[in-house]
N, C-alpha and C. Protein backbone atom coordinates (compact mmCIF):
# COMPACT_ATOMS: atom_id res chain seq x y z
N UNK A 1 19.07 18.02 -5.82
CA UNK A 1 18.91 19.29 -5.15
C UNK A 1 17.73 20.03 -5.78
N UNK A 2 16.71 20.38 -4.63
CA UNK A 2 15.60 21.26 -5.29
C UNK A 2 16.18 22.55 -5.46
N UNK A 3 15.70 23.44 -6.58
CA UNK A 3 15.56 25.28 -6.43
C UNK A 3 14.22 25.52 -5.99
N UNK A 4 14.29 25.91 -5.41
CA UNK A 4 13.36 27.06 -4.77
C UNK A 4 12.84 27.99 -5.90
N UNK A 5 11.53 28.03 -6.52
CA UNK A 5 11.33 29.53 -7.71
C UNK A 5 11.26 30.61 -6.70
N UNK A 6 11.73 31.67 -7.38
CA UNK A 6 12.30 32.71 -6.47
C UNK A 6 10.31 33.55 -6.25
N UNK A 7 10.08 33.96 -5.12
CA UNK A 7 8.79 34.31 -5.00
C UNK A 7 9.27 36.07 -4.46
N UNK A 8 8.49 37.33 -4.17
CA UNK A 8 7.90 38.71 -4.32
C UNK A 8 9.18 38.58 -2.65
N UNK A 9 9.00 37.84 -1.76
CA UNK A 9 9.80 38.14 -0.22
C UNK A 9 10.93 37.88 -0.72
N UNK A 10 11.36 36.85 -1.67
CA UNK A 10 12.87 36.54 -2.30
C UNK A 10 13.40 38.11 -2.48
N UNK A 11 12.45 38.12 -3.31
CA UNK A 11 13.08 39.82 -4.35
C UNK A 11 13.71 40.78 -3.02
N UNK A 12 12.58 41.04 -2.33
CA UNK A 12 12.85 41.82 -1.28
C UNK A 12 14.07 41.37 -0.50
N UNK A 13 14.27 40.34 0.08
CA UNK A 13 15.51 39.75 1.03
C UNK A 13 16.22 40.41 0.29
N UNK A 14 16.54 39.91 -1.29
CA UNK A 14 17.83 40.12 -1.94
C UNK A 14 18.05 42.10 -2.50
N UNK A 15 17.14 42.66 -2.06
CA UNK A 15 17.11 43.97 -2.30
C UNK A 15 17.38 44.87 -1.05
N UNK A 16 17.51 43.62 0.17
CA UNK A 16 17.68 44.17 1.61
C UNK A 16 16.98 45.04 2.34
N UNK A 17 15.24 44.62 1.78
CA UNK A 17 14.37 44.88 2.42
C UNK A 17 13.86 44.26 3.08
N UNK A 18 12.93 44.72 4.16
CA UNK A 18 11.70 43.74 5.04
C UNK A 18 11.24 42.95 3.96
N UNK A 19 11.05 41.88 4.24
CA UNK A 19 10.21 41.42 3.22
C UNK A 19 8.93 40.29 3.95
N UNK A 20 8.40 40.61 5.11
CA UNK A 20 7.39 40.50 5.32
C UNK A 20 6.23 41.03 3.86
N UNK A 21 5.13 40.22 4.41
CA UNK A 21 3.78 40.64 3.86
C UNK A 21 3.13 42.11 3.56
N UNK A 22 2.91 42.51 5.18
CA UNK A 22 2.56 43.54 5.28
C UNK A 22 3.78 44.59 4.81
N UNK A 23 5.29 44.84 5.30
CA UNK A 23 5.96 45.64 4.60
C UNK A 23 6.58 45.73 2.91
N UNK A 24 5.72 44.58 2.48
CA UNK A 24 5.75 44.51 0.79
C UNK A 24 4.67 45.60 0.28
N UNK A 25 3.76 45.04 0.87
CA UNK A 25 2.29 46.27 0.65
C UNK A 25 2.58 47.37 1.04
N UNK A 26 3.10 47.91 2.12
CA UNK A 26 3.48 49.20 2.50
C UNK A 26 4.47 49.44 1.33
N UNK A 27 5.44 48.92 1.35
CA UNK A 27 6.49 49.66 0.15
C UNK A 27 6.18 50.03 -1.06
N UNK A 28 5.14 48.87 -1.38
CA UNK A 28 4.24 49.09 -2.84
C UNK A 28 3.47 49.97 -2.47
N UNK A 29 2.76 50.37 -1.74
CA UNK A 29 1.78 51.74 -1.41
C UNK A 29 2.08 52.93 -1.70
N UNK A 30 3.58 52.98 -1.04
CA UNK A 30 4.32 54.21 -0.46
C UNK A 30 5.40 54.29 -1.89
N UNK A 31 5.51 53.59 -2.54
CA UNK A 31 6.60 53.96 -3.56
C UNK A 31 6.01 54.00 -5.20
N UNK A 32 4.69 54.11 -5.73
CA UNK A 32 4.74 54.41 -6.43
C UNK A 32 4.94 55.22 -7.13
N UNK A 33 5.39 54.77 -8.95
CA UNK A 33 5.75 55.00 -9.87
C UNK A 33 5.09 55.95 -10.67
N UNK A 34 5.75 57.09 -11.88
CA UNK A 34 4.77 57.68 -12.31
C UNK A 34 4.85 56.51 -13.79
N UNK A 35 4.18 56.42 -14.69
CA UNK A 35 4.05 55.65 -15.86
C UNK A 35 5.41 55.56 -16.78
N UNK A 36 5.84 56.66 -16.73
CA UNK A 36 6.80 56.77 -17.66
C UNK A 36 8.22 56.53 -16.96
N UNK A 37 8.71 56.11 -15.64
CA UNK A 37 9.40 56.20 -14.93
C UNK A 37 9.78 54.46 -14.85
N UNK A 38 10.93 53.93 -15.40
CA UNK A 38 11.27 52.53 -15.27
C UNK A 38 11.42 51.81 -14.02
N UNK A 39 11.09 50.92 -13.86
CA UNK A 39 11.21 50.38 -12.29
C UNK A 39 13.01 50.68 -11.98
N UNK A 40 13.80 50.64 -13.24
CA UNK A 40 15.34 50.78 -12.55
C UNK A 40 15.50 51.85 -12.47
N UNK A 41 14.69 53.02 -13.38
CA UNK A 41 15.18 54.62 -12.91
C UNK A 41 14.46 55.20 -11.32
N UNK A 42 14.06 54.76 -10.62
CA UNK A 42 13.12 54.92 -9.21
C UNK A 42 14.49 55.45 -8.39
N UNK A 43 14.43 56.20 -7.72
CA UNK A 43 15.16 57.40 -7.31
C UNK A 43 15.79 56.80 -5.66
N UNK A 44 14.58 55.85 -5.30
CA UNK A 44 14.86 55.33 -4.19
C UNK A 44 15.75 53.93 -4.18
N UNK A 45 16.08 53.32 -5.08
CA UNK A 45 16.82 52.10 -5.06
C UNK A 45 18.59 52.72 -4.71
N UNK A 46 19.26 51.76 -4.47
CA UNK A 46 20.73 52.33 -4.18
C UNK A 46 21.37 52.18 -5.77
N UNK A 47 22.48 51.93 -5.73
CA UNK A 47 23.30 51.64 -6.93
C UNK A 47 23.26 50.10 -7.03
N UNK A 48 23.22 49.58 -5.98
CA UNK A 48 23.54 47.91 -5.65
C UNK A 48 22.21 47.15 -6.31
N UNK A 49 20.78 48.08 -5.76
CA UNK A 49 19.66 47.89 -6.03
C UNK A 49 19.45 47.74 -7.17
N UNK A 50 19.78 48.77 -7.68
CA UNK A 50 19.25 49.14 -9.35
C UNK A 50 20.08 48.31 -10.13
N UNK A 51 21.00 47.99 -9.90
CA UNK A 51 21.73 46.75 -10.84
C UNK A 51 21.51 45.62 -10.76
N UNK A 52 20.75 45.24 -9.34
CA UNK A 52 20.56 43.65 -9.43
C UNK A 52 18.90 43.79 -9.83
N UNK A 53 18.22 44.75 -9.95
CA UNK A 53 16.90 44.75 -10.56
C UNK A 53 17.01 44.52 -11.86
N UNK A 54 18.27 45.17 -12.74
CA UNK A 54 18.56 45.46 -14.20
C UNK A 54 19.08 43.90 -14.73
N UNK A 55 19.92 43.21 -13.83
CA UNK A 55 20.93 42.69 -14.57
C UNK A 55 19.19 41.00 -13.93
N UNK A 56 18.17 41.36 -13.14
CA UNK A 56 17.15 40.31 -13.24
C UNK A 56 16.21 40.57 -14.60
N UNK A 57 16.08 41.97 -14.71
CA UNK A 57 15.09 41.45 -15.77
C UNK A 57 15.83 41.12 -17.50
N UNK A 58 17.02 41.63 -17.43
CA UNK A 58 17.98 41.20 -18.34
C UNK A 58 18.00 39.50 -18.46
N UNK A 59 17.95 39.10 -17.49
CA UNK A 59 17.98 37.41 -17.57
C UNK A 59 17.25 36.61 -18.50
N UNK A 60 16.10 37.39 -17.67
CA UNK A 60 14.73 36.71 -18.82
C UNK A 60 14.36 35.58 -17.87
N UNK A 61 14.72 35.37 -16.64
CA UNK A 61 14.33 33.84 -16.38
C UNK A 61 13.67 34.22 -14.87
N UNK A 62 13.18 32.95 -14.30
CA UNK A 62 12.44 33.67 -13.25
C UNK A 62 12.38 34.35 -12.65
N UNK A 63 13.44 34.90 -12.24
CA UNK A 63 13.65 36.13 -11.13
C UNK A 63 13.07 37.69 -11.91
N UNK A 64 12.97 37.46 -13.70
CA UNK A 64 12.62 38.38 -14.53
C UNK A 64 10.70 38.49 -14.12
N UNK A 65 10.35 37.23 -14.14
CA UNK A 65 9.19 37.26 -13.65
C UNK A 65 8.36 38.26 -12.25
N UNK A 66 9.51 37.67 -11.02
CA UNK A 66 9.32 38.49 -10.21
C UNK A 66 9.57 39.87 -10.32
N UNK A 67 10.43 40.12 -11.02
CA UNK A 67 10.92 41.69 -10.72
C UNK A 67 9.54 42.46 -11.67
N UNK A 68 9.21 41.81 -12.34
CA UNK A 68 8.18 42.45 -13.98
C UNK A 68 6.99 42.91 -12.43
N UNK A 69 6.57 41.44 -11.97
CA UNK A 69 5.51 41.92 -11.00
C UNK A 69 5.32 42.73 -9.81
N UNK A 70 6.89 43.03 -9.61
CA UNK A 70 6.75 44.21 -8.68
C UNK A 70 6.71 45.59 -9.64
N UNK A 71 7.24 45.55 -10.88
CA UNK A 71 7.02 46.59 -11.69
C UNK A 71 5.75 46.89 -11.71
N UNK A 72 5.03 45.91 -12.17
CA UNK A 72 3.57 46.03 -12.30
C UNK A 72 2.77 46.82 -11.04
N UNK A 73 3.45 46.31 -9.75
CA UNK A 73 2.48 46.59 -8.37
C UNK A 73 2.90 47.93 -8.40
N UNK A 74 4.42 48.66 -8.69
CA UNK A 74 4.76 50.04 -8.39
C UNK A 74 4.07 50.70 -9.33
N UNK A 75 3.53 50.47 -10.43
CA UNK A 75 2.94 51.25 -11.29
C UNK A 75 1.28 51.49 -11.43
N UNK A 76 0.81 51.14 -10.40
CA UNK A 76 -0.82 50.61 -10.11
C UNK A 76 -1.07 51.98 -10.22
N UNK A 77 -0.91 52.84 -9.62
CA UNK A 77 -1.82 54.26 -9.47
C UNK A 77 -1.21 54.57 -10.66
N UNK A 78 -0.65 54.85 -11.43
CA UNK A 78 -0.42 55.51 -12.56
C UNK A 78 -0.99 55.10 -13.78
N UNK A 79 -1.76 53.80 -13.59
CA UNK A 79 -2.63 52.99 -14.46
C UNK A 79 -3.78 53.38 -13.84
N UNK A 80 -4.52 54.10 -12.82
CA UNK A 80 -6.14 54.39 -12.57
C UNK A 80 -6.22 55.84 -13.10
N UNK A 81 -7.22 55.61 -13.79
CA UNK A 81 -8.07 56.81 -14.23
C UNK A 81 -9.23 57.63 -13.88
């Protein structure tokens, strides 16, 4: 049996979002982060959300990967100067 590595539309399905292309970029557009603000403290995730974001990067294993890089994409404007 193959696994599948979990890829950026995974995250989304399992967060019960669109997870098209274009509505990844929109969400990342529209939801950034201020710097100091953790991807699990974000105001917009549910309860369901924020725990399966917490208990991925807790893992440490791929799905930690993905979740780090949507951290990274929500925090883009708060990194330009």
């Amino acid at each position: 049996m193959t696994q599948v590595r979990p890829r950026m539309t995974h995250l989304f399905e399992q967060l019960g979002l669109d997870s098209s292309e274009q509505a990844i970029q929109l969400f990342i557009s529209t939801h950034q982060l201020p710097a100091a603000t953790k991807i699990t403290e974000a105001d917009y995730w549910s309860a369901g959300q924020r725990q399966f974001l917490a208990e991925k990067i807790k893992s440490d294993g791929e799905w930690a990967i993905i979740v780090d890089q949507l951290n990274e994409a929500l925090h883009e404007d708060s990194l330009i100067q």
